[in-house]
PDB file of N, CA and C in Angstrom:
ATOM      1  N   UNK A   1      54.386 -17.951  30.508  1.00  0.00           N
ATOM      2  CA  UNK A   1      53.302 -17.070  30.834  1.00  0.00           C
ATOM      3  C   UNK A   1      52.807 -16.351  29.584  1.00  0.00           C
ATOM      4  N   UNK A   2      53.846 -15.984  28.478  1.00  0.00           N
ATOM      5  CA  UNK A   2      53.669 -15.224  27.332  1.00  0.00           C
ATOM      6  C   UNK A   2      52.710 -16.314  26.634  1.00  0.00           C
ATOM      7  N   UNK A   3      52.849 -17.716  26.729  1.00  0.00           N
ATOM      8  CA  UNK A   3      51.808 -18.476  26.059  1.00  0.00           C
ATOM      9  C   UNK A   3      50.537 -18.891  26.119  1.00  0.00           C
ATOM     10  N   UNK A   4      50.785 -18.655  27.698  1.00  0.00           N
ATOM     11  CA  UNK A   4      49.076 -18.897  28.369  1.00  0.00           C
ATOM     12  C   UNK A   4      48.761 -17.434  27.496  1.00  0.00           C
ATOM     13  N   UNK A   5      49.191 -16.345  27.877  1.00  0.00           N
ATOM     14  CA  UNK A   5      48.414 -15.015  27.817  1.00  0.00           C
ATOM     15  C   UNK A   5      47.469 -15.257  26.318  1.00  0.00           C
ATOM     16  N   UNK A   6      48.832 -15.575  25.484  1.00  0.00           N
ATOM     17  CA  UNK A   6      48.118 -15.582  23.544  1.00  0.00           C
ATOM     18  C   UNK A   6      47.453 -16.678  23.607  1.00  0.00           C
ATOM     19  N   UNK A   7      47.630 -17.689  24.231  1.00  0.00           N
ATOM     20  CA  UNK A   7      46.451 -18.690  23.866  1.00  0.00           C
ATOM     21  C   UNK A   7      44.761 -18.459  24.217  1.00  0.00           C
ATOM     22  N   UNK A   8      45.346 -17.643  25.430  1.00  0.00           N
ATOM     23  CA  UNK A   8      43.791 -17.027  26.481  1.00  0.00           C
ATOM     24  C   UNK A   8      43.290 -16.115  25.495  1.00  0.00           C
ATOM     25  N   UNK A   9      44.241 -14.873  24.805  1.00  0.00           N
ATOM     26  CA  UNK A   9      43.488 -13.897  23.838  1.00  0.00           C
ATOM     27  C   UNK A   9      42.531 -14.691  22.884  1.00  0.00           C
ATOM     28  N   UNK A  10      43.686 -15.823  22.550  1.00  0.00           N
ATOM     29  CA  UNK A  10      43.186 -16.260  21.098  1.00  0.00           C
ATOM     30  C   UNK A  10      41.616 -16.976  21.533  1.00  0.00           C
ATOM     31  N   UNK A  11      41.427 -17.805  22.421  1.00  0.00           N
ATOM     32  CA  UNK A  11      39.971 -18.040  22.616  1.00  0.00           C
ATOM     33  C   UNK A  11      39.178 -17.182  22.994  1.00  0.00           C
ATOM     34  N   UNK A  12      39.783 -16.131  23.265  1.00  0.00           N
ATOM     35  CA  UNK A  12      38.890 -15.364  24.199  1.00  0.00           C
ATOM     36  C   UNK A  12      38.015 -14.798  22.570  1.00  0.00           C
ATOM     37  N   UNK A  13      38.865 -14.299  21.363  1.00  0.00           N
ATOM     38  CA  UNK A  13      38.445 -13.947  20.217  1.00  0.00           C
ATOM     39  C   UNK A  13      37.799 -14.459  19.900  1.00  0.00           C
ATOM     40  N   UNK A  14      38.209 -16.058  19.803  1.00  0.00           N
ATOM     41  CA  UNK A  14      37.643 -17.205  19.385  1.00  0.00           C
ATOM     42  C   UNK A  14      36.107 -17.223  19.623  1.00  0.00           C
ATOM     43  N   UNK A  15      35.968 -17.175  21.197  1.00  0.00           N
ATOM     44  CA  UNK A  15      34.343 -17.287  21.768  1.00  0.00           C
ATOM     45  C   UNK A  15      33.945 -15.820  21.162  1.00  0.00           C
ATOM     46  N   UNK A  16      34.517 -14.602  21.359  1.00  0.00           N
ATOM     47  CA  UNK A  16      33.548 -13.269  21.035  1.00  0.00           C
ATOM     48  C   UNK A  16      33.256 -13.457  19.422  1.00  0.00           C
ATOM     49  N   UNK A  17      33.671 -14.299  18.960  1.00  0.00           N
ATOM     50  CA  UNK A  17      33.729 -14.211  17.260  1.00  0.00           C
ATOM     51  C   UNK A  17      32.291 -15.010  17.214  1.00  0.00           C
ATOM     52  N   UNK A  18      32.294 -16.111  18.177  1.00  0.00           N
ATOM     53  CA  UNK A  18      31.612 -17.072  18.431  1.00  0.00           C
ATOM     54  C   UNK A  18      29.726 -16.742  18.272  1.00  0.00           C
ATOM     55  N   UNK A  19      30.039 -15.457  19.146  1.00  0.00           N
ATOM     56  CA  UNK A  19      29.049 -14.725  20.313  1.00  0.00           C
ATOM     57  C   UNK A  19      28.338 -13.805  19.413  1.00  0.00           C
ATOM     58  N   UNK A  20      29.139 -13.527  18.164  1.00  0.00           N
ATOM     59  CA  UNK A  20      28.824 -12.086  17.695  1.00  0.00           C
ATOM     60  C   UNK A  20      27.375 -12.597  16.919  1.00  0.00           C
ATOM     61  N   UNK A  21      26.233 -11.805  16.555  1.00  0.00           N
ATOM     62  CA  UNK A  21      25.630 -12.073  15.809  1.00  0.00           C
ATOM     63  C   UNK A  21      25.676 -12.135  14.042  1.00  0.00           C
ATOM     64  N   UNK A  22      25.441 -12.768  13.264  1.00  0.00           N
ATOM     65  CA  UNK A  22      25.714 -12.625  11.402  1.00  0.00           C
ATOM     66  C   UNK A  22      25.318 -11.156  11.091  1.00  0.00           C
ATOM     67  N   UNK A  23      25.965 -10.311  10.957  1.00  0.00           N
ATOM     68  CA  UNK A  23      25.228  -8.614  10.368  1.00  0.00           C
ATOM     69  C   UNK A  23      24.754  -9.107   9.445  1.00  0.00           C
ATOM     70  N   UNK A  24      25.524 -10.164   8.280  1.00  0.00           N
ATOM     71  CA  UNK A  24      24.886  -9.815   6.883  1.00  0.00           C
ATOM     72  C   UNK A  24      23.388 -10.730   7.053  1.00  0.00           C
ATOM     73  N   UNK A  25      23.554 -11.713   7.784  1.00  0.00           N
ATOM     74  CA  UNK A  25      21.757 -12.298   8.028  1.00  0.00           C
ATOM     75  C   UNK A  25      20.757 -11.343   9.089  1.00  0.00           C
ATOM     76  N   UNK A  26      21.628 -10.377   9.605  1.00  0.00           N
ATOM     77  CA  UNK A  26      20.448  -9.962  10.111  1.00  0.00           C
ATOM     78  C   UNK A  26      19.982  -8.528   9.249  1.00  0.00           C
ATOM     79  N   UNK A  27      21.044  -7.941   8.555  1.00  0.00           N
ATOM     80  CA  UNK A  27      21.185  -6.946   7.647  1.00  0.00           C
ATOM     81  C   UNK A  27      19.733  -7.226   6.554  1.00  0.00           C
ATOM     82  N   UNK A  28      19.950  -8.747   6.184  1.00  0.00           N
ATOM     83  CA  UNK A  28      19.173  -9.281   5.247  1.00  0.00           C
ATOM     84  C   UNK A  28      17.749  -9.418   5.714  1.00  0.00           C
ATOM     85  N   UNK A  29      17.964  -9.606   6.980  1.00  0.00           N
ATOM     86  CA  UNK A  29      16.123  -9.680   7.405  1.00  0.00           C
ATOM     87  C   UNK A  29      15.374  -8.481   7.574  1.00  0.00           C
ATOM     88  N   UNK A  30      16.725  -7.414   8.109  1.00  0.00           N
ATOM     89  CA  UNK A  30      15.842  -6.092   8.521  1.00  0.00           C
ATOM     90  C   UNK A  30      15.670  -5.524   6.945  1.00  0.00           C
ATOM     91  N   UNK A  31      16.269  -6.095   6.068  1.00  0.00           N
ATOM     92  CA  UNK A  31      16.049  -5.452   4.372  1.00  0.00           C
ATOM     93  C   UNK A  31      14.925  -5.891   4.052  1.00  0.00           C
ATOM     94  N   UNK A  32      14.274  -7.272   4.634  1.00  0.00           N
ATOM     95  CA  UNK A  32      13.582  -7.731   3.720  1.00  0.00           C
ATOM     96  C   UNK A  32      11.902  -7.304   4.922  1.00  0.00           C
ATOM     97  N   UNK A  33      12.572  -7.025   5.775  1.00  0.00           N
ATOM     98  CA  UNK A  33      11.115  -6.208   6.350  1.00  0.00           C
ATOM     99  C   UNK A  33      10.792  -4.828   5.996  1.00  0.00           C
ATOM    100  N   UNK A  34      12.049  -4.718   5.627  1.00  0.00           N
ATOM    101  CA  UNK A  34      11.414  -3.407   5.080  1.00  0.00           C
ATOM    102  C   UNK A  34      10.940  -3.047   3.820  1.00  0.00           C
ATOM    103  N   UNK A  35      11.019  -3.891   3.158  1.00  0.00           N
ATOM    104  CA  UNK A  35      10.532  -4.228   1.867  1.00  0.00           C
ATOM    105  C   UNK A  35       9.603  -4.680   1.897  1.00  0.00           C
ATOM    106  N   UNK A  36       9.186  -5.465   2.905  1.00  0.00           N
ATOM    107  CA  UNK A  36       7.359  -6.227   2.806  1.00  0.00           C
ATOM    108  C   UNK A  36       6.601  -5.060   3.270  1.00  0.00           C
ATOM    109  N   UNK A  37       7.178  -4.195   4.491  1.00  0.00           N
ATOM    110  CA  UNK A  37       6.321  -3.278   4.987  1.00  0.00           C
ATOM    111  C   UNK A  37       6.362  -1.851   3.613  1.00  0.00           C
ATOM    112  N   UNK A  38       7.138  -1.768   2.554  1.00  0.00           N
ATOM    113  CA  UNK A  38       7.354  -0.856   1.679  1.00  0.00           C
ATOM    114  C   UNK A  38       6.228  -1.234   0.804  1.00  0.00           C
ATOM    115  N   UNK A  39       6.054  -2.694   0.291  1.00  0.00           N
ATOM    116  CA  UNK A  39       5.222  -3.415  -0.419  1.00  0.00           C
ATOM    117  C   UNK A  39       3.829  -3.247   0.154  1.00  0.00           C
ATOM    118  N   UNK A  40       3.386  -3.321   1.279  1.00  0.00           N
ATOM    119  CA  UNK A  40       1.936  -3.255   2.001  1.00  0.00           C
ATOM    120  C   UNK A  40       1.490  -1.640   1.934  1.00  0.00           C
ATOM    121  N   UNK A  41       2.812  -0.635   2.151  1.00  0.00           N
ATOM    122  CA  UNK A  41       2.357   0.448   2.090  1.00  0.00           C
ATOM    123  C   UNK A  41       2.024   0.789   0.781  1.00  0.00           C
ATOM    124  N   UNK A  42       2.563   0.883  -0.229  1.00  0.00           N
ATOM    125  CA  UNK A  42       2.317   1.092  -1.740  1.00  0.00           C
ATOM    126  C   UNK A  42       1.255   0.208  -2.165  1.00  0.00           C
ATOM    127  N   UNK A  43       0.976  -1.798  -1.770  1.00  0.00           N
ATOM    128  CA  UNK A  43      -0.834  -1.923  -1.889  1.00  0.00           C
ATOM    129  C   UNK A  43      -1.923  -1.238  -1.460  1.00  0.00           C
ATOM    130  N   UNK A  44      -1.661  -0.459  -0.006  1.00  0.00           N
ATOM    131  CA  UNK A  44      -3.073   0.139   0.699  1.00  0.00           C
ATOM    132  C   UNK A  44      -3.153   1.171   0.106  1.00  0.00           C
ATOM    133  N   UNK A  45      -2.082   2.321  -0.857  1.00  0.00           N
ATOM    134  CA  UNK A  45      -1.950   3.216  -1.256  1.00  0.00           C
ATOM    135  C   UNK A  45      -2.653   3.127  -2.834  1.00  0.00           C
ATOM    136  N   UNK A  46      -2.526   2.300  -2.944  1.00  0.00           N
ATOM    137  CA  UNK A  46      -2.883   1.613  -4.764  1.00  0.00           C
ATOM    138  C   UNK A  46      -4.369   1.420  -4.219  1.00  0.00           C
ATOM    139  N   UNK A  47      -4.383   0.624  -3.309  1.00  0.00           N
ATOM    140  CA  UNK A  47      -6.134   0.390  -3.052  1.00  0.00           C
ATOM    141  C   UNK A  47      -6.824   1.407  -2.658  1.00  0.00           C
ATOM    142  N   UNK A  48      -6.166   2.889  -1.821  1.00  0.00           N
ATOM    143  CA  UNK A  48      -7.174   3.442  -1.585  1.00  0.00           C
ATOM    144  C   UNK A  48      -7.222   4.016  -3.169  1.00  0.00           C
ATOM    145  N   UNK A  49      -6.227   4.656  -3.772  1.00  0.00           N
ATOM    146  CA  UNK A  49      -6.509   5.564  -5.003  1.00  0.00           C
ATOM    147  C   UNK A  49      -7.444   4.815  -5.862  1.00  0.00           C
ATOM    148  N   UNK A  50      -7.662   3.402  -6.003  1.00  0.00           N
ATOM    149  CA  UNK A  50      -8.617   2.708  -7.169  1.00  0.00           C
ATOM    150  C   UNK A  50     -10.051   2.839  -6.625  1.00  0.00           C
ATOM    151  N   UNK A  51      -9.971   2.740  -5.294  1.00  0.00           N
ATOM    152  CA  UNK A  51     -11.239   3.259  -4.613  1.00  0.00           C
ATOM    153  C   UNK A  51     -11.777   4.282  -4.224  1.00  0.00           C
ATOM    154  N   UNK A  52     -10.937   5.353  -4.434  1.00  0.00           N
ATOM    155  CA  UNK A  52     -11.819   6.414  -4.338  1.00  0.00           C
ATOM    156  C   UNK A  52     -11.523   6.952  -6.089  1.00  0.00           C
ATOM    157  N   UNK A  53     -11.061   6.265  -7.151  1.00  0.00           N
ATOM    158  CA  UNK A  53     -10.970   6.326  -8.300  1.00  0.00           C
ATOM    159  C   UNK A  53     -12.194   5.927  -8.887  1.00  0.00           C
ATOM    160  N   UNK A  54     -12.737   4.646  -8.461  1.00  0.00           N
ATOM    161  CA  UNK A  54     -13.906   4.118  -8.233  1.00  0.00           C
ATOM    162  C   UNK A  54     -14.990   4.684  -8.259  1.00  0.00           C
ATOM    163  N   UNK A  55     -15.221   5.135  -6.474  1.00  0.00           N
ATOM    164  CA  UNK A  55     -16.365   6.069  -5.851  1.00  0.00           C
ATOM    165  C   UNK A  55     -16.680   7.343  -7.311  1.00  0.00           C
ATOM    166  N   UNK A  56     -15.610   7.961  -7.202  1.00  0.00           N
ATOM    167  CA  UNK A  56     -15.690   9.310  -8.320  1.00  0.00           C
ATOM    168  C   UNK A  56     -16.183   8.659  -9.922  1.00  0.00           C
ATOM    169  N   UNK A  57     -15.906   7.844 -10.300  1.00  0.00           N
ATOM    170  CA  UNK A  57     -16.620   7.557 -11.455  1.00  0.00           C
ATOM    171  C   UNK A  57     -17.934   7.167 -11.408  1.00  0.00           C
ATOM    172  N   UNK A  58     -18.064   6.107 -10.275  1.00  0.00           N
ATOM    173  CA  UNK A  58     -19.509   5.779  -9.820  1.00  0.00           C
ATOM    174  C   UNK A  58     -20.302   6.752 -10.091  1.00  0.00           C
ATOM    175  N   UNK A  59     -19.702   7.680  -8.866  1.00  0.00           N
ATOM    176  CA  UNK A  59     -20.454   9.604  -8.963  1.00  0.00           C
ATOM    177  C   UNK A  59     -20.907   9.842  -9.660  1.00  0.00           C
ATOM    178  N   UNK A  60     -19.766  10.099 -10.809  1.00  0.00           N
ATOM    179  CA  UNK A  60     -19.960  10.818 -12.108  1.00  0.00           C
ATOM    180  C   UNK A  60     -20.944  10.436 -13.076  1.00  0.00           C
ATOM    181  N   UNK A  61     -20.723   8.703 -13.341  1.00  0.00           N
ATOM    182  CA  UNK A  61     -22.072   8.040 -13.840  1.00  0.00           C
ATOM    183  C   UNK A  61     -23.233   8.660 -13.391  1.00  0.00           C
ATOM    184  N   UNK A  62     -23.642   8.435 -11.904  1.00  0.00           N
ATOM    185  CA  UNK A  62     -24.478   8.800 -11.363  1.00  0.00           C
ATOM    186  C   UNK A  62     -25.452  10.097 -11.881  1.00  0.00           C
ATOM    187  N   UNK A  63     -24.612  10.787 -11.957  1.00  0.00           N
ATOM    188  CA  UNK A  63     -24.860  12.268 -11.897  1.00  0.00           C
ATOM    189  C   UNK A  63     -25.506  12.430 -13.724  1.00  0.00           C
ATOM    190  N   UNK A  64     -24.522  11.800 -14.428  1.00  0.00           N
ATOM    191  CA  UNK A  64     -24.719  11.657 -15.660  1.00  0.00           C
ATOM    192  C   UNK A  64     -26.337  11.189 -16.277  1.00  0.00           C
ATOM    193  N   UNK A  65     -26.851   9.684 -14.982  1.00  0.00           N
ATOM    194  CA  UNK A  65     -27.848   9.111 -15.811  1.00  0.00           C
ATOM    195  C   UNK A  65     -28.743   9.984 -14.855  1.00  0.00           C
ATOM    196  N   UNK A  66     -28.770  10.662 -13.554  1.00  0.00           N
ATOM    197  CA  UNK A  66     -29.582  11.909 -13.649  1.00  0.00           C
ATOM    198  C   UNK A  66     -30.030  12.770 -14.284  1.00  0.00           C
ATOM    199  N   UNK A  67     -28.744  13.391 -14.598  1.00  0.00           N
ATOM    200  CA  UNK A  67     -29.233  14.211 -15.966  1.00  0.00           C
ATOM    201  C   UNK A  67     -29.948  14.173 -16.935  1.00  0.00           C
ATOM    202  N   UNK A  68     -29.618  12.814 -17.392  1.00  0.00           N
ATOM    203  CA  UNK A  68     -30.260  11.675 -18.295  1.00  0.00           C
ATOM    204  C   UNK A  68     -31.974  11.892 -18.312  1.00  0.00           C
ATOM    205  N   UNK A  69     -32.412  11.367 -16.864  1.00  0.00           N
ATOM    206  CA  UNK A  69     -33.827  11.279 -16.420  1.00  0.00           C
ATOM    207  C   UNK A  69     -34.118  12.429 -16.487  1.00  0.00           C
ATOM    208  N   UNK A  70     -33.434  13.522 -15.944  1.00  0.00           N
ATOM    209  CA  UNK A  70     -34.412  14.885 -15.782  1.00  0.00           C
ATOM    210  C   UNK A  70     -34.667  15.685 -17.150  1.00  0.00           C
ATOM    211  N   UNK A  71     -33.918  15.333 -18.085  1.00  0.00           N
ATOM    212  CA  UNK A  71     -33.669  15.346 -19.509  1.00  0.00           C
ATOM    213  C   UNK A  71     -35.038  14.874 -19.880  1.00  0.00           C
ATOM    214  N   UNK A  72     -35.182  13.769 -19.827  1.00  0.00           N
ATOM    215  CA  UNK A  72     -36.539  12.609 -20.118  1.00  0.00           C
ATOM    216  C   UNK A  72     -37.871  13.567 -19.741  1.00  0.00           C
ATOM    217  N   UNK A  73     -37.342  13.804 -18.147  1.00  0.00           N
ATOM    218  CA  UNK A  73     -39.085  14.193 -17.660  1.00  0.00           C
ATOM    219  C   UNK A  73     -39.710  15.111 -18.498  1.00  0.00           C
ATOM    220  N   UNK A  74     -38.063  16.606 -18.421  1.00  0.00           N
ATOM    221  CA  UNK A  74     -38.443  17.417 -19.390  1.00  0.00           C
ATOM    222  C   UNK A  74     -39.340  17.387 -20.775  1.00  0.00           C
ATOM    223  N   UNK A  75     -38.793  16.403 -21.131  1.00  0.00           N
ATOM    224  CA  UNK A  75     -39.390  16.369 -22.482  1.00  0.00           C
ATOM    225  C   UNK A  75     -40.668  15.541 -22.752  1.00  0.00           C
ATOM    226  N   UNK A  76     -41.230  14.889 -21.367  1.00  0.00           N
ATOM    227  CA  UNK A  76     -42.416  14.338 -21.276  1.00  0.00           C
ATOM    228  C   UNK A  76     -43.042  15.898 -21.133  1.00  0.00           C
ATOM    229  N   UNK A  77     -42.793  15.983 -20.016  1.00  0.00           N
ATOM    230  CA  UNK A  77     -43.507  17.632 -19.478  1.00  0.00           C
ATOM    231  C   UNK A  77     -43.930  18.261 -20.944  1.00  0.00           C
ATOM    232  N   UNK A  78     -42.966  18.421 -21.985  1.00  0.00           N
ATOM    233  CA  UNK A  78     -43.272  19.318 -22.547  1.00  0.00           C
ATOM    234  C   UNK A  78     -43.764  18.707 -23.884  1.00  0.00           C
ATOM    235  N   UNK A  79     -44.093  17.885 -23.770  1.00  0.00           N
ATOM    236  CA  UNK A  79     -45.280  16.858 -24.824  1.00  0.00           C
ATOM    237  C   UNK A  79     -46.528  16.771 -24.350  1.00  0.00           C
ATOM    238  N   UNK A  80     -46.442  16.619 -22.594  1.00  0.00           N
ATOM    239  CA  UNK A  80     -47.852  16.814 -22.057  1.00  0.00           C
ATOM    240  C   UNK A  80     -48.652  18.058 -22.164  1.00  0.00           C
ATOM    241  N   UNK A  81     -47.581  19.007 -21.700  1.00  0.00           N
ATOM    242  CA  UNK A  81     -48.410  20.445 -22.065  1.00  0.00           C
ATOM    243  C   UNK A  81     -48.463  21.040 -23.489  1.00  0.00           C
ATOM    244  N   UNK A  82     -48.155  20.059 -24.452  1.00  0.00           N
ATOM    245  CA  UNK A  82     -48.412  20.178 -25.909  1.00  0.00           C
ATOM    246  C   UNK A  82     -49.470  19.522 -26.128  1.00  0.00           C
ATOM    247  N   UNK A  83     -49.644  18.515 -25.299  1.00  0.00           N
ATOM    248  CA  UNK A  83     -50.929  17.575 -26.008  1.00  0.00           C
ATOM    249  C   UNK A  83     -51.959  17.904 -25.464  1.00  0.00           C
ATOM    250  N   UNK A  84     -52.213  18.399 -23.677  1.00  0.00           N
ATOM    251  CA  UNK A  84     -52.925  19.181 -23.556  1.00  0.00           C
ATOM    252  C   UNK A  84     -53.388  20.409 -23.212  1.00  0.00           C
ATOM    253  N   UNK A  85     -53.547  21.331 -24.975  1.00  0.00           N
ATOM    254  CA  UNK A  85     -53.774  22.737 -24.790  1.00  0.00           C
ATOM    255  C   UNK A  85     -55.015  22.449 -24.752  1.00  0.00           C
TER     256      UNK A  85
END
């Protein structure tokens, strides 16, 4: 009876050993999702900052070759009302 019992443990281990899932393969997948989802967050993060890095220089140009023109008009303006006194 003592032999049935250890032989019964021993498969019984046998199958739960069987049954168990790999930690280190699943260890490895939940690592490596979290690393793609770490990776996507730090691209959308990189993309928004270059784009609104972007937008703000655009701006700034912007604003710059305004200046630029109203600079210009000025100094038409004040050639016109030089040329005609």
């Amino acid at each position: 009876m003592k032999k049935v019992a250890i032989v019964t443990a021993a498969v019984l281990a046998l199958g739960l050993t069987a049954c168990n899932k790999n930690n280190a393969e699943n260890n490895a997948a939940n690592e490596t999702a979290v690393e793609n989802n770490a990776e996507y967050d730090v691209n959308a993060a990189t993309n928004d900052s270059v784009n609104a890095a972007d937008n703000a220089l655009n701006a700034t140009g912007n604003a710059v070759e305004n200046a630029g023109n109203a600079l210009e008009n000025a100094g038409a303006t004040a050639n016109n009302v030089t040329e005609n006194k």
